[in-house]
N, C-alpha and C. Protein backbone atom coordinates (compact mmCIF):
# COMPACT_ATOMS: atom_id res chain seq x y z
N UNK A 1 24.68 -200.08 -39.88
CA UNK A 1 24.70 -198.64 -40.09
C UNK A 1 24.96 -197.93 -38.77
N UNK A 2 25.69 -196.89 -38.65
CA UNK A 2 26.36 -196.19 -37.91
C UNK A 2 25.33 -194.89 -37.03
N UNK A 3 24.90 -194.77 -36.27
CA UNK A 3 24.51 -194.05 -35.88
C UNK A 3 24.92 -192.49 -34.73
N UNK A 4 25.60 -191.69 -35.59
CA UNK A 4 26.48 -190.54 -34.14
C UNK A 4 25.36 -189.55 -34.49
N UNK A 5 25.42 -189.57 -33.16
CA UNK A 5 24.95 -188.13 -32.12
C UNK A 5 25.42 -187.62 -31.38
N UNK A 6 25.21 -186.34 -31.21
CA UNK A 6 25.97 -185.18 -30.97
C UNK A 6 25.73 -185.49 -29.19
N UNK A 7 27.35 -185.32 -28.58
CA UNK A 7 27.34 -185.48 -27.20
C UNK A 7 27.38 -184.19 -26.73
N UNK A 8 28.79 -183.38 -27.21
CA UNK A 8 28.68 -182.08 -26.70
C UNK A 8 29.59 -181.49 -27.70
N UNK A 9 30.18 -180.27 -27.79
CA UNK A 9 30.98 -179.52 -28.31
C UNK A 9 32.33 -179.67 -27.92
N UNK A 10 33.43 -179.37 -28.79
CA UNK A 10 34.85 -180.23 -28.28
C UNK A 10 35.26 -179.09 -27.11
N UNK A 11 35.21 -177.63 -27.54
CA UNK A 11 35.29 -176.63 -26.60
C UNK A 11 34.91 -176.71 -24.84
N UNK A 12 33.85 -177.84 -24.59
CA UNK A 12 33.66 -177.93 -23.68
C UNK A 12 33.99 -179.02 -22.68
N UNK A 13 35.54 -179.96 -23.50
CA UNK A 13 36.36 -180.65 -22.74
C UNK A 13 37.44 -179.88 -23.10
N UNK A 14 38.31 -179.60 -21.64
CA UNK A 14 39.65 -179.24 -21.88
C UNK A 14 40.16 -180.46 -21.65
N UNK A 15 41.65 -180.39 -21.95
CA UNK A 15 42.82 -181.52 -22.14
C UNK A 15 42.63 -182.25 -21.04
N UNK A 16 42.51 -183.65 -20.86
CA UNK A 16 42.89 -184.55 -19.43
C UNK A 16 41.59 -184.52 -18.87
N UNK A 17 40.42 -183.76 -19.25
CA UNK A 17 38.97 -184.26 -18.53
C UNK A 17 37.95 -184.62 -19.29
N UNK A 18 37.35 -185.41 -18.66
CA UNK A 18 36.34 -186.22 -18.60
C UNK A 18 34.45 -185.77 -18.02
N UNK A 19 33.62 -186.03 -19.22
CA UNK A 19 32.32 -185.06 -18.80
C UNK A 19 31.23 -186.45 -18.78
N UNK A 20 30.63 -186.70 -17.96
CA UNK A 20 29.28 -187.41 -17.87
C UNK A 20 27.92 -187.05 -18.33
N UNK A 21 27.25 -187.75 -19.47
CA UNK A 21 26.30 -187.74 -20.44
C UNK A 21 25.49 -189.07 -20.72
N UNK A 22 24.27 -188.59 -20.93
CA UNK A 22 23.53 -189.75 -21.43
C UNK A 22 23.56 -189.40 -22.64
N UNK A 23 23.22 -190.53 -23.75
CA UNK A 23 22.75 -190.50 -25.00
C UNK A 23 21.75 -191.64 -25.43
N UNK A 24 20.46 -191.41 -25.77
CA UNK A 24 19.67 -192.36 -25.71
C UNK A 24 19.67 -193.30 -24.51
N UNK A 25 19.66 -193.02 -23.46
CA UNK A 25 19.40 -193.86 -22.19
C UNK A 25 20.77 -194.45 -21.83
N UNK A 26 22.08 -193.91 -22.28
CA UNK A 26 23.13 -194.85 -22.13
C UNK A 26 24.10 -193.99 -21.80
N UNK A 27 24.62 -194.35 -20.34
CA UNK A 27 25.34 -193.26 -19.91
C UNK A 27 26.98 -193.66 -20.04
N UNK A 28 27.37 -192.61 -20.88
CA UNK A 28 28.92 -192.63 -21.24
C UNK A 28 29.88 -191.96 -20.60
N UNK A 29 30.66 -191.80 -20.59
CA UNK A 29 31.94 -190.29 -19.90
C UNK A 29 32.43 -189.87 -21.53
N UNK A 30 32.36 -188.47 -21.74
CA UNK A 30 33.39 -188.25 -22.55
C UNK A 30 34.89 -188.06 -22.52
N UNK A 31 36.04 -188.30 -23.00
CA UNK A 31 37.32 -187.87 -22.29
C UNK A 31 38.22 -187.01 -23.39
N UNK A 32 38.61 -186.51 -23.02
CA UNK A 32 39.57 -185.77 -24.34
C UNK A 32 41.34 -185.58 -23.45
N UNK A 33 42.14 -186.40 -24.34
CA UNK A 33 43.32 -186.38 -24.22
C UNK A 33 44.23 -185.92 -25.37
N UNK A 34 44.40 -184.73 -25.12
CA UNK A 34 45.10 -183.85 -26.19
C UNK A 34 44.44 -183.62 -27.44
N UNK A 35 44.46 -184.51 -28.56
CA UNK A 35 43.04 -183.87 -30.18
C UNK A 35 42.14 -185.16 -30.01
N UNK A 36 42.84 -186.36 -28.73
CA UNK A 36 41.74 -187.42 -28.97
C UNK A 36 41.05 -187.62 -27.99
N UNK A 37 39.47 -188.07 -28.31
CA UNK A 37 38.66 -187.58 -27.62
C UNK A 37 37.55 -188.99 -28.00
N UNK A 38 37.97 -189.92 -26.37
CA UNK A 38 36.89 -191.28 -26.11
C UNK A 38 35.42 -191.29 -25.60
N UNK A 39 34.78 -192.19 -25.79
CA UNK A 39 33.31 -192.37 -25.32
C UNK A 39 33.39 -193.90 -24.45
N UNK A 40 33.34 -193.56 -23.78
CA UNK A 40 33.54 -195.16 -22.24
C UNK A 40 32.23 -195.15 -21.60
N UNK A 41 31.90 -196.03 -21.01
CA UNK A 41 30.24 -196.35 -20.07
C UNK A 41 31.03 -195.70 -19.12
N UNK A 42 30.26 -195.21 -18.63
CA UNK A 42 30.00 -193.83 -17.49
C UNK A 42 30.04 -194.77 -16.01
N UNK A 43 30.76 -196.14 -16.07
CA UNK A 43 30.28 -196.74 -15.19
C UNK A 43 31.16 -197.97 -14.28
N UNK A 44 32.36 -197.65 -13.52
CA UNK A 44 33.13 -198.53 -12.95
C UNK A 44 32.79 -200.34 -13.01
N UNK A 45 33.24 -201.31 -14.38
CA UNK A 45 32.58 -202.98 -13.87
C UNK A 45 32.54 -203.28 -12.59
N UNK A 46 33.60 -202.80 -11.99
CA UNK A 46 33.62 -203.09 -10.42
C UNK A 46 32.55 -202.57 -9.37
N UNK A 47 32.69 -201.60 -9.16
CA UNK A 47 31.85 -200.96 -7.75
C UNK A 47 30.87 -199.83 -8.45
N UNK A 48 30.49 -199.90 -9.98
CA UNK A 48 29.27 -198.79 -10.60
C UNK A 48 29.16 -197.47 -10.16
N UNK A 49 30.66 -196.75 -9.93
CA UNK A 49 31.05 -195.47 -9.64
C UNK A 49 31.65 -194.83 -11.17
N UNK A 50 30.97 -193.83 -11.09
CA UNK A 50 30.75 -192.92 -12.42
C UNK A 50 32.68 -192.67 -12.61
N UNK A 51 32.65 -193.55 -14.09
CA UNK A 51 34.29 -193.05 -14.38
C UNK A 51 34.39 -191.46 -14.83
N UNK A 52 33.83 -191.14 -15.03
CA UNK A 52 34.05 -189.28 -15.14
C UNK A 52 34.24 -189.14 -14.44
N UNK A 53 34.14 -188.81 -13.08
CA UNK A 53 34.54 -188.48 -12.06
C UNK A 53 35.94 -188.93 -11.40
N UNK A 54 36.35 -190.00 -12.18
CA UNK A 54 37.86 -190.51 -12.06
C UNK A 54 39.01 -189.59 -12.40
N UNK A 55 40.33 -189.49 -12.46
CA UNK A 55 41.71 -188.90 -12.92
C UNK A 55 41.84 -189.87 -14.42
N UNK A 56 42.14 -188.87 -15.38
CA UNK A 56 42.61 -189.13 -16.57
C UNK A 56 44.01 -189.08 -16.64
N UNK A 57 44.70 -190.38 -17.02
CA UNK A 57 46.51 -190.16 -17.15
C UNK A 57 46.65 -190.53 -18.54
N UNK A 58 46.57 -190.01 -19.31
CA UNK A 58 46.92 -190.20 -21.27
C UNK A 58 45.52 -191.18 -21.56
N UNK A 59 46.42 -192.19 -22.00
CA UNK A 59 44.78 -193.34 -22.51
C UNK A 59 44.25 -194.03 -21.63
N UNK A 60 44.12 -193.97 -19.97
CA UNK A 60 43.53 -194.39 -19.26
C UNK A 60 42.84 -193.31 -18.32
N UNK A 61 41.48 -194.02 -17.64
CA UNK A 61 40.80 -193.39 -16.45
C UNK A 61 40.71 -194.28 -15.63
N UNK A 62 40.84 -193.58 -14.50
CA UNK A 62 41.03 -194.39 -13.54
C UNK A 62 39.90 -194.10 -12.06
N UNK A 63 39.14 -195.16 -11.67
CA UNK A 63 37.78 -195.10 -11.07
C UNK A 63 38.57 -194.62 -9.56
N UNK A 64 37.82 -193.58 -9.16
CA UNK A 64 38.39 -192.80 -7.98
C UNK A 64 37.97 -193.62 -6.55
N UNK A 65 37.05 -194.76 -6.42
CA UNK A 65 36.73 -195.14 -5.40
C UNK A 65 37.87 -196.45 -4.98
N UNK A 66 38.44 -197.39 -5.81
CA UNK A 66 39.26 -198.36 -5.64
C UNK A 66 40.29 -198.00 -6.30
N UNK A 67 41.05 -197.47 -7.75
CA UNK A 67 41.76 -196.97 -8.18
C UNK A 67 41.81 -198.05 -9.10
N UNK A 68 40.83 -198.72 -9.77
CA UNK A 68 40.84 -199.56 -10.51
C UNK A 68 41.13 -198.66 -12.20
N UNK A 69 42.25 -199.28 -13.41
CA UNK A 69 41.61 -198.49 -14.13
C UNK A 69 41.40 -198.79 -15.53
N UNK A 70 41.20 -197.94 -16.45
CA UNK A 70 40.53 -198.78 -18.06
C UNK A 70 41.47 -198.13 -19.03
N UNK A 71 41.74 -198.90 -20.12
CA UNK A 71 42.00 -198.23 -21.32
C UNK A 71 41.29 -197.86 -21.53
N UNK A 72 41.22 -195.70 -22.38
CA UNK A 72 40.08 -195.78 -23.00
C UNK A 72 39.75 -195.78 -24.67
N UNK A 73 40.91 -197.22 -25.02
CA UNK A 73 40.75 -196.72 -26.50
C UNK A 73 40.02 -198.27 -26.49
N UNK A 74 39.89 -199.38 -25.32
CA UNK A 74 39.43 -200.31 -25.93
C UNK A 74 38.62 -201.15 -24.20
N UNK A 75 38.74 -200.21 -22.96
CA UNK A 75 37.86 -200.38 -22.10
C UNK A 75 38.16 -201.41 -21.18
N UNK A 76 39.01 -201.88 -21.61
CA UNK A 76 39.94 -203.09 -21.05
C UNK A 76 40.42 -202.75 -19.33
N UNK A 77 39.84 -203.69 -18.45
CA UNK A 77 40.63 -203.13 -16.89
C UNK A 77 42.06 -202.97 -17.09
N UNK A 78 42.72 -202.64 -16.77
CA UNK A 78 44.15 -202.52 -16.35
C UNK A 78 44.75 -203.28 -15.29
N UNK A 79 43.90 -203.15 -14.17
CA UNK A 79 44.29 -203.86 -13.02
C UNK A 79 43.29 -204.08 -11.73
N UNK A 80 43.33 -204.39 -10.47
CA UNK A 80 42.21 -205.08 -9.85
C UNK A 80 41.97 -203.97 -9.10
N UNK A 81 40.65 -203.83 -9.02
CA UNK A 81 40.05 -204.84 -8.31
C UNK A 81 39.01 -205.36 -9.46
N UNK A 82 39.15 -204.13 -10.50
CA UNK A 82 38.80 -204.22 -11.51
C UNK A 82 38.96 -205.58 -12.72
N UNK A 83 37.99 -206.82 -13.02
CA UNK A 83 38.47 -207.09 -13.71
C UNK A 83 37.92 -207.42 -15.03
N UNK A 84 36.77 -207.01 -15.30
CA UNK A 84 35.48 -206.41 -16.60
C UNK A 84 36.05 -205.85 -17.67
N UNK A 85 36.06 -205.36 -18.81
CA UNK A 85 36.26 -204.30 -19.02
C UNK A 85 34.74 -203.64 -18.92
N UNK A 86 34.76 -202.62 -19.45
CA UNK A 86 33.62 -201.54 -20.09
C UNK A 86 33.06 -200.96 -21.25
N UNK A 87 32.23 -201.04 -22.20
CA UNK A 87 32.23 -200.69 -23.24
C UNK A 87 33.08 -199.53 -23.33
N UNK A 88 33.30 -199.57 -24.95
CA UNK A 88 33.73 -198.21 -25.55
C UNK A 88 32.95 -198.12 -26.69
N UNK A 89 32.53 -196.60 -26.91
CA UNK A 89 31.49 -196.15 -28.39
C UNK A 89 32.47 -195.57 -29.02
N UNK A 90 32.10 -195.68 -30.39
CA UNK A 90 33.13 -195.16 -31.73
C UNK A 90 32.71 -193.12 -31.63
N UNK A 91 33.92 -192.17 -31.56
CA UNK A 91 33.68 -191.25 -31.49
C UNK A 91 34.31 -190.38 -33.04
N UNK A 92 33.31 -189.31 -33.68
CA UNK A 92 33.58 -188.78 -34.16
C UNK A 92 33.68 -187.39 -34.18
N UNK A 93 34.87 -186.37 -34.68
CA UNK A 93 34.82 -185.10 -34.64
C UNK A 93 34.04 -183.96 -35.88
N UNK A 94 33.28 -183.42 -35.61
CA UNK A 94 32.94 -182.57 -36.73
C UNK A 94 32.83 -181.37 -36.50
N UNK A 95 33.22 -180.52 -37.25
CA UNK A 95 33.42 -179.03 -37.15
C UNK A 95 32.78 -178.45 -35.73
N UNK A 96 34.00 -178.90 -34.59
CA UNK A 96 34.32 -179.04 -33.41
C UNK A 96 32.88 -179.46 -32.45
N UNK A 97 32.07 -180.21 -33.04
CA UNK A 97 30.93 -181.18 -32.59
C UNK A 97 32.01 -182.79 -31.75
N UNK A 98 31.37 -183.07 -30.59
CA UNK A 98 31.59 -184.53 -30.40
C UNK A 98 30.46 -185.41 -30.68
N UNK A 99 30.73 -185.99 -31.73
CA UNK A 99 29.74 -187.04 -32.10
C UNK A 99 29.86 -188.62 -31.48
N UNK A 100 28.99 -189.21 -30.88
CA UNK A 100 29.27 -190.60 -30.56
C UNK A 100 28.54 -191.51 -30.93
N UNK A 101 28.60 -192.73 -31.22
CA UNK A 101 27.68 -194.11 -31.60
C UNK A 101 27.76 -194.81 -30.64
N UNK A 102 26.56 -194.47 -29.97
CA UNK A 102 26.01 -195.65 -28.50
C UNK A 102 25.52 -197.15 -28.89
N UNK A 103 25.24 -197.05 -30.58
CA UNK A 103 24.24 -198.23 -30.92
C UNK A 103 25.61 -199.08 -30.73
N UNK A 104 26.44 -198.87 -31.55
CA UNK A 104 27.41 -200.09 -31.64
C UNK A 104 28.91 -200.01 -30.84
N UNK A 105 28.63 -200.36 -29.96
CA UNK A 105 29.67 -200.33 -29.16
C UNK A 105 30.80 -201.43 -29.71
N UNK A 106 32.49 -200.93 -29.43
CA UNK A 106 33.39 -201.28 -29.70
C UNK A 106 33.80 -202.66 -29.60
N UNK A 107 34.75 -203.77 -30.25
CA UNK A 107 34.23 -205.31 -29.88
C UNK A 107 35.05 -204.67 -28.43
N UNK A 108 35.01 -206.10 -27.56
CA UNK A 108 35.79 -205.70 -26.34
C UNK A 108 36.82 -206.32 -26.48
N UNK A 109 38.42 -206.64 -25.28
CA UNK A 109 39.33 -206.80 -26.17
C UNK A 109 39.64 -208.40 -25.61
């Protein structure tokens, strides 16, 4: 069973950024790239530098301290130094609510 809770309001990501949140003890980034809008661990595999704080280029973020970076539809590194991926949580939209499921994170790839 599926569990979403409310992260934040969609109004309060514009296009191409990325917001840092806990939900139940589990810290995610939200990202919104154009109407789609990911839930990633808040948390570089490599060097544990907050990916919100990274540059968003379409379906990737990219960790601002090494330039390591992730898909964020499935968390997957891209390239080194990075080579982990990171969870991803299943996100849902509701009458412009961001809803996310921290319980069950995405398989990895």
């Amino acid at each position: 069973m599926s569990t979403f809770v409310r992260a934040c309001s969609l109004d309060d990501l514009t296009d191409g950024s990325a917001r840092g949140l806990e939900i139940d003890g589990v810290e995610i980034a939200v990202v919104r790239n154009g109407e789609e809008v990911y839930a990633i661990q808040n948390e570089c595999s490599h060097a544990q530098i907050p990916l919100s704080e990274g540059e968003i280029d379409g379906d990737e973020i990219e960790c601002w301290l090494h330039g390591s970076m992730f898909d964020l539809r499935t968390g997957k590194a891209i390239n080194l130094p990075a080579t982990e991926p990171v969870p991803v949580y299943p996100v849902r939209i509701s009458q412009g609510e961001i809803l996310v499921d921290v319980t069950h994170p995405l398989p990895a790839p």
